[in-house]
Protein backbone atom coordinates (compact mmCIF):
# COMPACT_ATOMS: atom_id res chain seq x y z
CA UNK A 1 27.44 68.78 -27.95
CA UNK A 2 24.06 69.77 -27.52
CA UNK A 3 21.47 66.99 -27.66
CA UNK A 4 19.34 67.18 -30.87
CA UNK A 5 15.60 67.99 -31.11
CA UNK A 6 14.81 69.73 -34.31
CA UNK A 7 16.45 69.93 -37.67
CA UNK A 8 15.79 72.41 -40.74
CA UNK A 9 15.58 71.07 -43.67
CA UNK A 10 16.07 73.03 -47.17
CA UNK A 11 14.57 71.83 -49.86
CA UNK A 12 12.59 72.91 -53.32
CA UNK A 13 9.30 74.08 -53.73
CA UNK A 14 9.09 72.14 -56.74
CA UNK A 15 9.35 68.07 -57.08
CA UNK A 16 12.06 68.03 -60.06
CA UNK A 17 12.11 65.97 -62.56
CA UNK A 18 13.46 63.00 -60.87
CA UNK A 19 11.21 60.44 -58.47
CA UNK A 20 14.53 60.00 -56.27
CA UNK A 21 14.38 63.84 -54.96
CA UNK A 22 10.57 63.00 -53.83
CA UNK A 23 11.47 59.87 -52.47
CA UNK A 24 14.31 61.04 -50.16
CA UNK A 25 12.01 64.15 -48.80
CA UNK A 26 9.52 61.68 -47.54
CA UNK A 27 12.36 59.30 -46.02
CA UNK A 28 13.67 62.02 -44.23
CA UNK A 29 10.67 63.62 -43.23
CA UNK A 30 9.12 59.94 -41.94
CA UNK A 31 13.18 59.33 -40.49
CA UNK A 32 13.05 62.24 -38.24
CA UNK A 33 10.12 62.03 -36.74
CA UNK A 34 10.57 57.96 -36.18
CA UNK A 35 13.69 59.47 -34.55
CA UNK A 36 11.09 61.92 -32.07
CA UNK A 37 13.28 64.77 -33.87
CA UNK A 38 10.94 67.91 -35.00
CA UNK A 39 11.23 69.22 -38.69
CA UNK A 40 11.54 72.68 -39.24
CA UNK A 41 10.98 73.46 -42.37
CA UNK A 42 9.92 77.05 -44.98
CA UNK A 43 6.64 76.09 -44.76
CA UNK A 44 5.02 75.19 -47.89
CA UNK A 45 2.31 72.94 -48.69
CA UNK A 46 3.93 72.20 -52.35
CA UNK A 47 6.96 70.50 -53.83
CA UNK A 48 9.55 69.39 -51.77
CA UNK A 49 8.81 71.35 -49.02
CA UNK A 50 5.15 69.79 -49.24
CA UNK A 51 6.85 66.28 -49.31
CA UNK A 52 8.62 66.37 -46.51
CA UNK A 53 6.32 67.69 -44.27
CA UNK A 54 3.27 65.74 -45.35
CA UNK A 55 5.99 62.66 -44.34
CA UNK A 56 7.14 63.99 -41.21
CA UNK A 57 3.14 64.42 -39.98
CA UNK A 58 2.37 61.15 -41.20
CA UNK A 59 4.96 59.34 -39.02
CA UNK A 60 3.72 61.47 -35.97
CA UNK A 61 6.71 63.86 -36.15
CA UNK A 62 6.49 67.78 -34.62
CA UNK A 63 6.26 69.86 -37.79
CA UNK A 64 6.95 73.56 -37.94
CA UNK A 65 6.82 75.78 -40.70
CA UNK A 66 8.34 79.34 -40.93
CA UNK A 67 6.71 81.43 -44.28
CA UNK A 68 7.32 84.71 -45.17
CA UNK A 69 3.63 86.73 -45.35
CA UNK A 70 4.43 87.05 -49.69
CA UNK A 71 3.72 83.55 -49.75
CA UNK A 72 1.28 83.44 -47.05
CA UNK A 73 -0.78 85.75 -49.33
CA UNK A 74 -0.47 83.05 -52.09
CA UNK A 75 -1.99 80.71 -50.35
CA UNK A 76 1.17 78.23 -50.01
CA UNK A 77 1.38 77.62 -46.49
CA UNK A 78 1.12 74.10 -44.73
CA UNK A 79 -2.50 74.08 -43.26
CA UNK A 80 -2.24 70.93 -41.24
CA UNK A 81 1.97 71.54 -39.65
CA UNK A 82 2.21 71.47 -36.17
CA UNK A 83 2.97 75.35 -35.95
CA UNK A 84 3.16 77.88 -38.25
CA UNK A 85 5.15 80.96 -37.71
CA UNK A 86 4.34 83.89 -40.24
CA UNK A 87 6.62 86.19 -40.82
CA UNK A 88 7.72 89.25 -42.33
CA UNK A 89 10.85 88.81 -45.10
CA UNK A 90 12.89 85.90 -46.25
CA UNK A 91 15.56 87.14 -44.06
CA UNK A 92 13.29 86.28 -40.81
CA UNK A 93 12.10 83.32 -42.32
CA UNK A 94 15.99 82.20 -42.38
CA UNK A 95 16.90 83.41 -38.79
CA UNK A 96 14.23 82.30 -37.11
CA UNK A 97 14.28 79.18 -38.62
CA UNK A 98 18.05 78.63 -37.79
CA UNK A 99 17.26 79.59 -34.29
CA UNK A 100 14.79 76.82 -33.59
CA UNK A 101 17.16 74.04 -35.14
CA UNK A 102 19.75 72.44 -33.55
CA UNK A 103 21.35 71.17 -36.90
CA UNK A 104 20.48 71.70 -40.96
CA UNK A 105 20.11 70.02 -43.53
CA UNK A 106 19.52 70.45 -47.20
CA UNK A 107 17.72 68.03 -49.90
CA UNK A 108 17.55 68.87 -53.88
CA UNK A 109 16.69 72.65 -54.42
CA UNK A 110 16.66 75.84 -56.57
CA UNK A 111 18.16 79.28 -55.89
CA UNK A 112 16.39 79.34 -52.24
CA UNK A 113 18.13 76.47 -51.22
CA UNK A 114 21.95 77.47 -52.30
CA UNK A 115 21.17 80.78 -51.08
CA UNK A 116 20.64 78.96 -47.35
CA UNK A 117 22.77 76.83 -47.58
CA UNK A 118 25.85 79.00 -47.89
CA UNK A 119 24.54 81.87 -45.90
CA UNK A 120 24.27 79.23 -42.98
CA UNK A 121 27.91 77.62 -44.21
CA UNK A 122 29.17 81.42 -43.67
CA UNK A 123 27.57 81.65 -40.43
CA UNK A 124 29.35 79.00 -39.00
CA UNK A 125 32.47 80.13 -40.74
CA UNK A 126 32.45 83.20 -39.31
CA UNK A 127 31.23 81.63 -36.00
CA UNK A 128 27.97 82.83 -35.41
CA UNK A 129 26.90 79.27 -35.16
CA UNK A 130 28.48 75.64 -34.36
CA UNK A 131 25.39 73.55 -35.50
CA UNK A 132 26.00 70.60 -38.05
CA UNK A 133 24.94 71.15 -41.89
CA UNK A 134 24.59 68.29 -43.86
CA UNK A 135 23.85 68.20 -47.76
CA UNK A 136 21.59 65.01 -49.01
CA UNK A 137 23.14 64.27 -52.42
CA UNK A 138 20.53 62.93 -53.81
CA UNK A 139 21.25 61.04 -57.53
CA UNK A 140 24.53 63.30 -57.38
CA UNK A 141 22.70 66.47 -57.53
CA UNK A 142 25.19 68.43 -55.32
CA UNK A 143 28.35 67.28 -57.11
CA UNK A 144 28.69 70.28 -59.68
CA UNK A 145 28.40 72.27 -56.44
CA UNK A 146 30.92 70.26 -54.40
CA UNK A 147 33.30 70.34 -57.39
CA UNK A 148 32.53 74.04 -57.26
CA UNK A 149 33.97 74.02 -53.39
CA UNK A 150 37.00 71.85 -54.43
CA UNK A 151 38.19 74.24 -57.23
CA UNK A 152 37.60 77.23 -54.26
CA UNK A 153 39.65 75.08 -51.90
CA UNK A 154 42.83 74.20 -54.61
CA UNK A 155 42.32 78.11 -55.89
CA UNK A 156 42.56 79.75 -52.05
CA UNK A 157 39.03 80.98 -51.06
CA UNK A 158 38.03 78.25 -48.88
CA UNK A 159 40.51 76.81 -46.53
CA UNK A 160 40.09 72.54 -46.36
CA UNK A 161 39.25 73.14 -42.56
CA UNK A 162 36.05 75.50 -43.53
CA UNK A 163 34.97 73.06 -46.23
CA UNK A 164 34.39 70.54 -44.22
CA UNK A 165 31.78 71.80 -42.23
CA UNK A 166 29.06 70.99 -44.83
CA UNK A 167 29.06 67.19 -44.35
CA UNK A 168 27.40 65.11 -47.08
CA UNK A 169 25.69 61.75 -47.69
CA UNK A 170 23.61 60.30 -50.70
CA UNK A 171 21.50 58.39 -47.99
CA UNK A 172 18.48 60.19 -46.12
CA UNK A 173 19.15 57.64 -43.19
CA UNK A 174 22.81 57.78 -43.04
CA UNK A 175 22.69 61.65 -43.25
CA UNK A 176 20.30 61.67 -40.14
CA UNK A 177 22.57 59.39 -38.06
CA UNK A 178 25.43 61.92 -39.03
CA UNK A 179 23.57 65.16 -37.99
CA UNK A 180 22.46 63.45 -34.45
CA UNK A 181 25.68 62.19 -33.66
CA UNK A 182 28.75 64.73 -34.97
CA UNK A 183 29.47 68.19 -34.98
CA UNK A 184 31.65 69.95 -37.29
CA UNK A 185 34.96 67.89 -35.88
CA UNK A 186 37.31 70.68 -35.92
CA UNK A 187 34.80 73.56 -35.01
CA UNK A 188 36.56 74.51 -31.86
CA UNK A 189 40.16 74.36 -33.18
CA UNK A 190 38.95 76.67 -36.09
CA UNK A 191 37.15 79.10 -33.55
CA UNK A 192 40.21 79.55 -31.86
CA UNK A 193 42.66 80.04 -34.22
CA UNK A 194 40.83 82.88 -35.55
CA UNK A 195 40.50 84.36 -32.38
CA UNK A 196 43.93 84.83 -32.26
């Protein structure tokens, strides 16, 4: 396995209602660069997003930011990360973003954040990428989704194999530990039985 240097996080661009979702944004942002790991992250200078990165920079941690230029023009781009790649769609924003991380993770979020992670769960599905993807479960906040993956599994969509590539911890420390030390286990045996 690749050594890891950077990871993406997901998150909202709002706080939520709860303090926990705040709370576990700045102990991951502050974890990973204590760790000398870089954050990449969409950019923003508010909610979550702001959170996280405002943590990371604090702790002395590489920070990079990938915006698309709609919310550029808004005026809600980090002014202070350590690099801050503009570009043109959401769709960039995603790839280029998933091209300077070595492994992803996702904190409390709205549509944007489902949407990435299960584009970047189908990406490594379809094997297009073998990076680890975790899911913080903050206060239980993924467990209508997970239970949303379970009835998939016991219905036929999702094979057991494929679900387990999302990996998922309700501790920002623990979930760090688990992205710089595993892979997907059974990545490779997938890979090549659908290859065959």
């Amino acid at each position: 396995m690749t050594a890891v240097r950077r990871i993406a996080v997901f998150c909202g661009s709002n706080h939520g209602r709860r303090p926990a979702y705040a709370a576990a944004a700045r102990a991951v942002g502050a974890g990973l660069a204590e760790r000398g790991i870089g954050t990449v992250y969409g950019g923003g200078n508010v909610g979550l997003m702001g959170v996280l990165a405002d943590a990371a920079l604090a702790a002395g941690g590489e920070v990079i930011g990938v915006i698309p230029e709609s919310l550029m023009a808004k005026e809600l781009g980090h002014g202070s990360v350590t690099t801050l790649h503009v570009v043109r769609s959401m769709h960039e924003r995603k790839a280029l973003m998933a091209d300077l991380s070595d492994a992803f993770l996702a904190l409390p979020g709205g549509f944007g954040t489902y949407e990435e992670i299960l584009a970047l769960t189908t990406w490594a599905q379809l094997g297009l990428h073998s990076k680890a993807f975790g899911l913080l479960d903050v206060e239980g906040f993924y467990q209508p989704l997970l239970a949303q993956f379970a009835r998939a599994v016991e219905d036929g969509f999702i094979r057991p194999d494929q679900r387990s590539l999302l990996a998922v911890e309700s501790d920002p420390q623990a979930m760090i530990e688990r992205l710089l030390t595993a892979s997907p286990p059974h990545f490779d045996r997938w890979l090549e039985r659908t290859a065959r």
